[in-house]
C-alpha atoms as a PDB file:
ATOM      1  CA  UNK A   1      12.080 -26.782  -9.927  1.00  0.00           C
ATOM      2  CA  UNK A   2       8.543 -26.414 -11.432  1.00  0.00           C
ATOM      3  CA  UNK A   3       7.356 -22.233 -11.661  1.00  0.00           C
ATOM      4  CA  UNK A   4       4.148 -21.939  -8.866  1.00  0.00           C
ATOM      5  CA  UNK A   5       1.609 -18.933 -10.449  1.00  0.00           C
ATOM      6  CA  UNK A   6       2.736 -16.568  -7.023  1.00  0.00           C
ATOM      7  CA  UNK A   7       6.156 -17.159  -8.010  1.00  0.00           C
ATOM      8  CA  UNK A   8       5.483 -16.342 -11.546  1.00  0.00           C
ATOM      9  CA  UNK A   9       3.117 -13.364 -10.207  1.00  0.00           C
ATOM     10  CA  UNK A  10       6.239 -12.222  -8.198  1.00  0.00           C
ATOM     11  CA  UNK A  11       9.273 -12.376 -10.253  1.00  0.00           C
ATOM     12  CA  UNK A  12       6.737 -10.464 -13.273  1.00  0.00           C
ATOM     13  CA  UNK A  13       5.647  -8.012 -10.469  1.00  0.00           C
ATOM     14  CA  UNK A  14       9.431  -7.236 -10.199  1.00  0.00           C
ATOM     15  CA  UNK A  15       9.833  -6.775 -13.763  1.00  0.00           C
ATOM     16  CA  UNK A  16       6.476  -4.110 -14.388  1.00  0.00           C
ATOM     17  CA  UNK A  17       6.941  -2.863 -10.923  1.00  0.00           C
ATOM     18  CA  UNK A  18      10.752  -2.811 -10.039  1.00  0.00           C
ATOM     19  CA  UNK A  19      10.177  -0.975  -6.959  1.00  0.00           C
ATOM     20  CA  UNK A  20       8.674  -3.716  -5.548  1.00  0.00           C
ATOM     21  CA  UNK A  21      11.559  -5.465  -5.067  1.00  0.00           C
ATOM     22  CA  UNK A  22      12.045  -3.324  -1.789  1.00  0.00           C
ATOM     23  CA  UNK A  23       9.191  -4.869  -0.376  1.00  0.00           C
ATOM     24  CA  UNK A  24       9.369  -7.734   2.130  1.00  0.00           C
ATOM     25  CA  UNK A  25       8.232 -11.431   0.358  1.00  0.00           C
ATOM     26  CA  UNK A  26       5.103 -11.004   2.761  1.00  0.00           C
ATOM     27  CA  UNK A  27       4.154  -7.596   1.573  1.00  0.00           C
ATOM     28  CA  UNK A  28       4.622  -8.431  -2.384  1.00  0.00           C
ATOM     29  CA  UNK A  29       2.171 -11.459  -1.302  1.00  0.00           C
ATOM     30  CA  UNK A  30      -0.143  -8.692  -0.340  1.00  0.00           C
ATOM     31  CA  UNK A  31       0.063  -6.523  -3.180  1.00  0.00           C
ATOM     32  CA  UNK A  32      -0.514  -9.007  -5.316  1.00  0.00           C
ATOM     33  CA  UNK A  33      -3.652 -10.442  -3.649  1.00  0.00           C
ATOM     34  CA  UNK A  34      -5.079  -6.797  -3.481  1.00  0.00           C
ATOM     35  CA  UNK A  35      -4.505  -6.423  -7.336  1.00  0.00           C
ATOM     36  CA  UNK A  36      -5.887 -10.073  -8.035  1.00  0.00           C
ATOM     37  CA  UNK A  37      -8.921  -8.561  -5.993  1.00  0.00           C
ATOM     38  CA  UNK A  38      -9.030  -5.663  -8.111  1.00  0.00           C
ATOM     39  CA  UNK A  39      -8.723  -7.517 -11.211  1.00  0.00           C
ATOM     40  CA  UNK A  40     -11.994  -9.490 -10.157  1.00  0.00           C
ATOM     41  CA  UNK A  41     -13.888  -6.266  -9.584  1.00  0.00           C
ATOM     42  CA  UNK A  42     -14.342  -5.558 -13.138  1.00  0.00           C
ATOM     43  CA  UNK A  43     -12.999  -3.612 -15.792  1.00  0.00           C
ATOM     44  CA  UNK A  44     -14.532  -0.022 -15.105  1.00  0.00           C
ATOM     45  CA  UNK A  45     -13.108   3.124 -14.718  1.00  0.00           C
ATOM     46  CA  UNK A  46     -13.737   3.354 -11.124  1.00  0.00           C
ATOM     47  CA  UNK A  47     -11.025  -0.218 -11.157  1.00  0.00           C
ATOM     48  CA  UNK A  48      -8.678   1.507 -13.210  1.00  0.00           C
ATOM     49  CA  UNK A  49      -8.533   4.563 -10.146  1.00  0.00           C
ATOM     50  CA  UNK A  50      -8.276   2.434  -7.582  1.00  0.00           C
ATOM     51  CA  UNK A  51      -5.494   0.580  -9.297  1.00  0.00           C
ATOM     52  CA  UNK A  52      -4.103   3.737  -9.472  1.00  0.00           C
ATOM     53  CA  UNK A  53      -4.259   4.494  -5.931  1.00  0.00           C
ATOM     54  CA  UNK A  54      -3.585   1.166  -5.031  1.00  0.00           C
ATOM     55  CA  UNK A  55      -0.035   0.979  -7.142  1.00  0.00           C
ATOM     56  CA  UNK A  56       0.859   4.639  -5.824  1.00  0.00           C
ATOM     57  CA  UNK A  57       0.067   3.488  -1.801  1.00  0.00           C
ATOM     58  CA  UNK A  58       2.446   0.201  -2.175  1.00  0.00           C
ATOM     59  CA  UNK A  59       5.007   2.419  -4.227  1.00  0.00           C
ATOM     60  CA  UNK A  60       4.691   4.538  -1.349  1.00  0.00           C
ATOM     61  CA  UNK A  61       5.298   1.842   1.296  1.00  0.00           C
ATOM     62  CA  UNK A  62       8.239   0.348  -0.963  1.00  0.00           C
ATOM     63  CA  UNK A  63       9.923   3.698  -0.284  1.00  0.00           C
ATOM     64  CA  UNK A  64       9.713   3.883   2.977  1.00  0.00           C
ATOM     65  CA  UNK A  65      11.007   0.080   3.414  1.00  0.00           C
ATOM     66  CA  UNK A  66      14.061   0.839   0.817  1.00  0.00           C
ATOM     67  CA  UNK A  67      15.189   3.894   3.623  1.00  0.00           C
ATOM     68  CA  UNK A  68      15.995   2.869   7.036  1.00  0.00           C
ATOM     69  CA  UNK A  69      15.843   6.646   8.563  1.00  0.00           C
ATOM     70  CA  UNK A  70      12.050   6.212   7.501  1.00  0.00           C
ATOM     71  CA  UNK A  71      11.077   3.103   8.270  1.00  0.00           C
ATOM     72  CA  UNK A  72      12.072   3.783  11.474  1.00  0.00           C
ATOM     73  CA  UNK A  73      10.577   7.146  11.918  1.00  0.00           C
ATOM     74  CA  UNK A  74       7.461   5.754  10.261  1.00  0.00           C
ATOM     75  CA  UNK A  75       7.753   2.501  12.934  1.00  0.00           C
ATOM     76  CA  UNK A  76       8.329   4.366  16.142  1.00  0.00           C
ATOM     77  CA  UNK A  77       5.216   5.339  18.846  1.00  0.00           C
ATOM     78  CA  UNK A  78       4.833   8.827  18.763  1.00  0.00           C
ATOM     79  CA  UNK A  79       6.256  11.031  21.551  1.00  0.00           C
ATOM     80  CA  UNK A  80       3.403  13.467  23.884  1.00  0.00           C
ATOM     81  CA  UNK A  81       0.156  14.430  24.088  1.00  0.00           C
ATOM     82  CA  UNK A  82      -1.567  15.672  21.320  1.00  0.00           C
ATOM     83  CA  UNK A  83      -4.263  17.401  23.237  1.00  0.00           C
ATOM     84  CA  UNK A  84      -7.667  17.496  22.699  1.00  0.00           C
ATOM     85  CA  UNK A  85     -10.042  16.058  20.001  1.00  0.00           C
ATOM     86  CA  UNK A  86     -13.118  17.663  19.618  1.00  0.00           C
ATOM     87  CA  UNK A  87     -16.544  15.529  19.439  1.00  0.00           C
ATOM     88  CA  UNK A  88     -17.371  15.013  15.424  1.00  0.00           C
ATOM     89  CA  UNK A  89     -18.926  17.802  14.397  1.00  0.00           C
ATOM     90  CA  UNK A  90     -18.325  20.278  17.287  1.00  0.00           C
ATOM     91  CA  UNK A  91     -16.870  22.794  15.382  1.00  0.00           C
ATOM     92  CA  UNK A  92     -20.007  22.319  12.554  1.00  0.00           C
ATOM     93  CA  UNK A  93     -22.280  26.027  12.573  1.00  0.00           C
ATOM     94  CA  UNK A  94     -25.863  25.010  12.253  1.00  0.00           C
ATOM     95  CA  UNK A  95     -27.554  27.127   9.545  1.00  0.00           C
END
């Protein structure tokens, strides 16, 4: 079997990132087309943060699809009425 570069981009995703293994084939597709977007953005310091943030939000989701108690608290509608919202800015004083 010949190595595609997404297969290649996965299985050395795994090896940097090894909590990405929790994540779904679809969602390490994802990641990786979000970081291959980054990577085009440039090499600032402004990239390197949202890398970053990027890496910590997928982390994030890996957990949450590694524990089934919070995947499905996480999945489920929410229960109620949460009252109110107030009109943007409604609660601004004027000066």
């Amino acid at each position: 079997m010949t190595p595609t570069p997404l297969g290649d981009a996965r299985r050395d995703l795994a090896e940097m990132l090894p909590w990405a293994k929790s994540l779904p084939d679809s969602e390490v597709d994802q990641l990786i087309a979000e970081l291959g977007a980054l990577a085009r953005k440039g090499r600032t310091l402004a990239a390197l943060d949202s890398t970053d943030t990027l890496l910590t939000q997928w982390r994030h989701t890996a957990e949450i699809s590694r524990d089934p108690a919070l995947l499905e608290i996480i999945s489920r509608e929410p229960e109620g009425d949460f009252g109110t919202v107030e009109p943007p800015g409604a609660g601004l004083k004027s000066s």
